[in-house]
Protein backbone atom coordinates (compact mmCIF):
# COMPACT_ATOMS: atom_id res chain seq x y z
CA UNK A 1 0.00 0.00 0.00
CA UNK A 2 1.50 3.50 -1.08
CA UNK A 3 1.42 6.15 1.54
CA UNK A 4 0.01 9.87 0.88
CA UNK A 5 2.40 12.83 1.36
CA UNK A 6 1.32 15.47 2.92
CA UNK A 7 2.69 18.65 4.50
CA UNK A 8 3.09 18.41 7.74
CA UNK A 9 2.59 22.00 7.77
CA UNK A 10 0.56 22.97 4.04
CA UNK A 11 1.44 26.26 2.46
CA UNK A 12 5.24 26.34 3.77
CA UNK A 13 6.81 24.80 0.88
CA UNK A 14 6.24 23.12 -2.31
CA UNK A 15 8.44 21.16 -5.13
CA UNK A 16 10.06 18.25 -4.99
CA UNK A 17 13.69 17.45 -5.45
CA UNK A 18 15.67 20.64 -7.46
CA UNK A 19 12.12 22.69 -7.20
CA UNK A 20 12.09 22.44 -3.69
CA UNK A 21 11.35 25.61 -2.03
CA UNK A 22 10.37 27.02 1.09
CA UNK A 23 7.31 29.64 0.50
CA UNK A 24 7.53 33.01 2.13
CA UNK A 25 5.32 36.40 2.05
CA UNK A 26 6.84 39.74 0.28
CA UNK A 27 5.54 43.06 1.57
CA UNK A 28 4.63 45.37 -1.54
CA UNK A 29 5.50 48.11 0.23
CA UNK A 30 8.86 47.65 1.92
CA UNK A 31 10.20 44.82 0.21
CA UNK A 32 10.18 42.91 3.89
CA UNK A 33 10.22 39.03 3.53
CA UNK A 34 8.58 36.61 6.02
CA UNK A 35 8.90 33.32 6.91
CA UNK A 36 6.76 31.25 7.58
CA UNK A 37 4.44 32.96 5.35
CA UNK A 38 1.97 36.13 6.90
CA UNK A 39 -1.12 36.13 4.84
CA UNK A 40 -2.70 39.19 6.81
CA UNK A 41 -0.69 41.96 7.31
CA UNK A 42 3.16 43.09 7.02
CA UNK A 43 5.16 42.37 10.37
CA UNK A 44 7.36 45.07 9.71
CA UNK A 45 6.24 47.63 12.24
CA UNK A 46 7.93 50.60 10.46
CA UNK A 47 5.91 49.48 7.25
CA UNK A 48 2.79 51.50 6.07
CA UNK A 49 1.43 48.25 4.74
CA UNK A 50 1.49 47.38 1.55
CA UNK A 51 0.10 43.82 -0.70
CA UNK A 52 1.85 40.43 0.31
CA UNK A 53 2.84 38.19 -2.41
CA UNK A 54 4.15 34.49 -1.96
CA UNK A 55 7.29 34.00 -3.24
CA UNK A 56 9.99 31.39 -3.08
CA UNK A 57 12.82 31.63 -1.10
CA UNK A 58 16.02 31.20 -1.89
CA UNK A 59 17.41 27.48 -2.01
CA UNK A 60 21.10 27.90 -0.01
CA UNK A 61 21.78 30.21 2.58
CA UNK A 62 24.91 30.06 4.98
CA UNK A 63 24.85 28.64 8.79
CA UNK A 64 24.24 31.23 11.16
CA UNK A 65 24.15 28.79 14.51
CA UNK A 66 22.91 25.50 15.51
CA UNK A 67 22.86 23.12 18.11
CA UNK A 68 21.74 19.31 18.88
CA UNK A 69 18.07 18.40 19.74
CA UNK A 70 18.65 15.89 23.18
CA UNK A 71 15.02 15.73 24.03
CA UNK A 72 12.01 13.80 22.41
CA UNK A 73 10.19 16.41 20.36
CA UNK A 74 6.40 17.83 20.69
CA UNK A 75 3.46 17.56 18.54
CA UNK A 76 3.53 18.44 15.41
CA UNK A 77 6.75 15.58 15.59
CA UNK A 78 5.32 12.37 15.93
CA UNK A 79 7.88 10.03 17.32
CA UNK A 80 6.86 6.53 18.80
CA UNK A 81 7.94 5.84 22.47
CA UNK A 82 8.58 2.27 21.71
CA UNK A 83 11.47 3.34 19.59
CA UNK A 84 14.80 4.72 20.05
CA UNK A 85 15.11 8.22 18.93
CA UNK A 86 18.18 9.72 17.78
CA UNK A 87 19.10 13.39 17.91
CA UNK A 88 19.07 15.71 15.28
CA UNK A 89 21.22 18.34 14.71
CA UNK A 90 18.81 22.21 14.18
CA UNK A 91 20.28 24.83 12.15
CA UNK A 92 19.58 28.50 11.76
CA UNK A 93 20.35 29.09 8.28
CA UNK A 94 20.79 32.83 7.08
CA UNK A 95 19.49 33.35 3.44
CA UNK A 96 21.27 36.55 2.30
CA UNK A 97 19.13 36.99 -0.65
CA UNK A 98 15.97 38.09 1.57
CA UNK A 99 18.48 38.66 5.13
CA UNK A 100 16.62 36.47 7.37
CA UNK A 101 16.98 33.58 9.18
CA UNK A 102 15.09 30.19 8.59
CA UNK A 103 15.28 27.27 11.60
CA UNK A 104 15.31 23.79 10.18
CA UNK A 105 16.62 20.16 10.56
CA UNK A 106 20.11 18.77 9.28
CA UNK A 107 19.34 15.87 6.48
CA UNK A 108 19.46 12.50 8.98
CA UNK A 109 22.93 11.54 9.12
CA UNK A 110 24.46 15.28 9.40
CA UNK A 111 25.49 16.25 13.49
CA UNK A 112 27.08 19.24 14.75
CA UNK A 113 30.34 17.53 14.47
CA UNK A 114 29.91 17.89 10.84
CA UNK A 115 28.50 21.59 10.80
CA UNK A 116 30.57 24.71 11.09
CA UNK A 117 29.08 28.94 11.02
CA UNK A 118 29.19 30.39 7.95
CA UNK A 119 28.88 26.91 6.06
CA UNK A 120 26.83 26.92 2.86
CA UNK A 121 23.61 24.84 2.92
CA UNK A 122 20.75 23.79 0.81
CA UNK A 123 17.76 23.18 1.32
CA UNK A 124 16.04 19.90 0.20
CA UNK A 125 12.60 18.29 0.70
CA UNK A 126 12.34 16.01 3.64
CA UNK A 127 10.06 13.09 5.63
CA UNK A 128 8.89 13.97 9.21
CA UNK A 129 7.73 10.91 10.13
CA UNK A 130 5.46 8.29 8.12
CA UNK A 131 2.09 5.95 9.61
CA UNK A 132 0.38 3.39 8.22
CA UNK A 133 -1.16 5.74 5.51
CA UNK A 134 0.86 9.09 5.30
CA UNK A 135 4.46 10.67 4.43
CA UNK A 136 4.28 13.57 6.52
CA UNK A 137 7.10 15.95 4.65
CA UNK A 138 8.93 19.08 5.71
CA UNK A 139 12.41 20.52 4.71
CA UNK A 140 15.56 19.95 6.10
CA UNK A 141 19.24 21.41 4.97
CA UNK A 142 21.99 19.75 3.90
CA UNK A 143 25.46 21.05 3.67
CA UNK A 144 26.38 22.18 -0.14
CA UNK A 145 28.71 18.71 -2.17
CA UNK A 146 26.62 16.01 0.35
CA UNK A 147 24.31 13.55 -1.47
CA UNK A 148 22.82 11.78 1.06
């Protein structure tokens, strides 16, 4: 039996493979981009408000901190207690292109040992966690030259 994929969170991103892109909101106005997207009004609080427009974000950006997840995660990540769980390494990446800062997950397999500031990463489509009938997908970054 094939599973569905689904967001786990729908509107954040879309594409698959070298499409894959996280969705933000432009301001019309003052050229502010948001993440995840606004859909009612401009955050900026110097802004005179202006039209918000989805638009892609960029695909790399460079590491602007991260650290190790040592706990068991809340909802929206499902993890079953029966199981081991292994940590995961969370990255702040920086995408210059629209100067903010997007917080992800490393591609499984990627720790802090491997991850250094300023490193360029990419980011790539990823699986949450899957049940008997769904692929819940989100994004995750991977350091620029790995394939994995």
């Amino acid at each position: 039996m094939s599973r569905t994929r689904t967001p786990v969170v729908s509107g954040w991103f879309a594409g698959d493979g070298n499409d894959f892109r996280l969705l933000g909101t432009r301001c019309s106005a003052c050229a502010s981009v948001f993440f995840p997207r606004e859909d009612a009004h401009c955050r900026n609080p110097g802004c005179p408000g202006g039209e918000l427009a989805e638009v892609a974000l960029s695909g790399r950006g460079r590491v602007w901190s991260y650290t190790d997840s040592r706990y068991r995660p809340p909802s929206p990540y499902v993890t079953d207690p029966e199981l081991s769980w292994e940590p995961r390494a969370l990255i702040a990446v920086e995408l210059a292109a629209e100067r903010i800062v997007v917080l992800g997950q490393s591609v499984p397999g990627v720790t802090v040992a491997d991850l250094t500031v300023g490193m360029e990463v990419e980011v790539v489509p990823g699986v949450l966690n899957e049940d008997a009938g769904t692929t819940w997908t989100t994004w995750h970054w991977r350091p620029t030259g790995v394939t994995a």
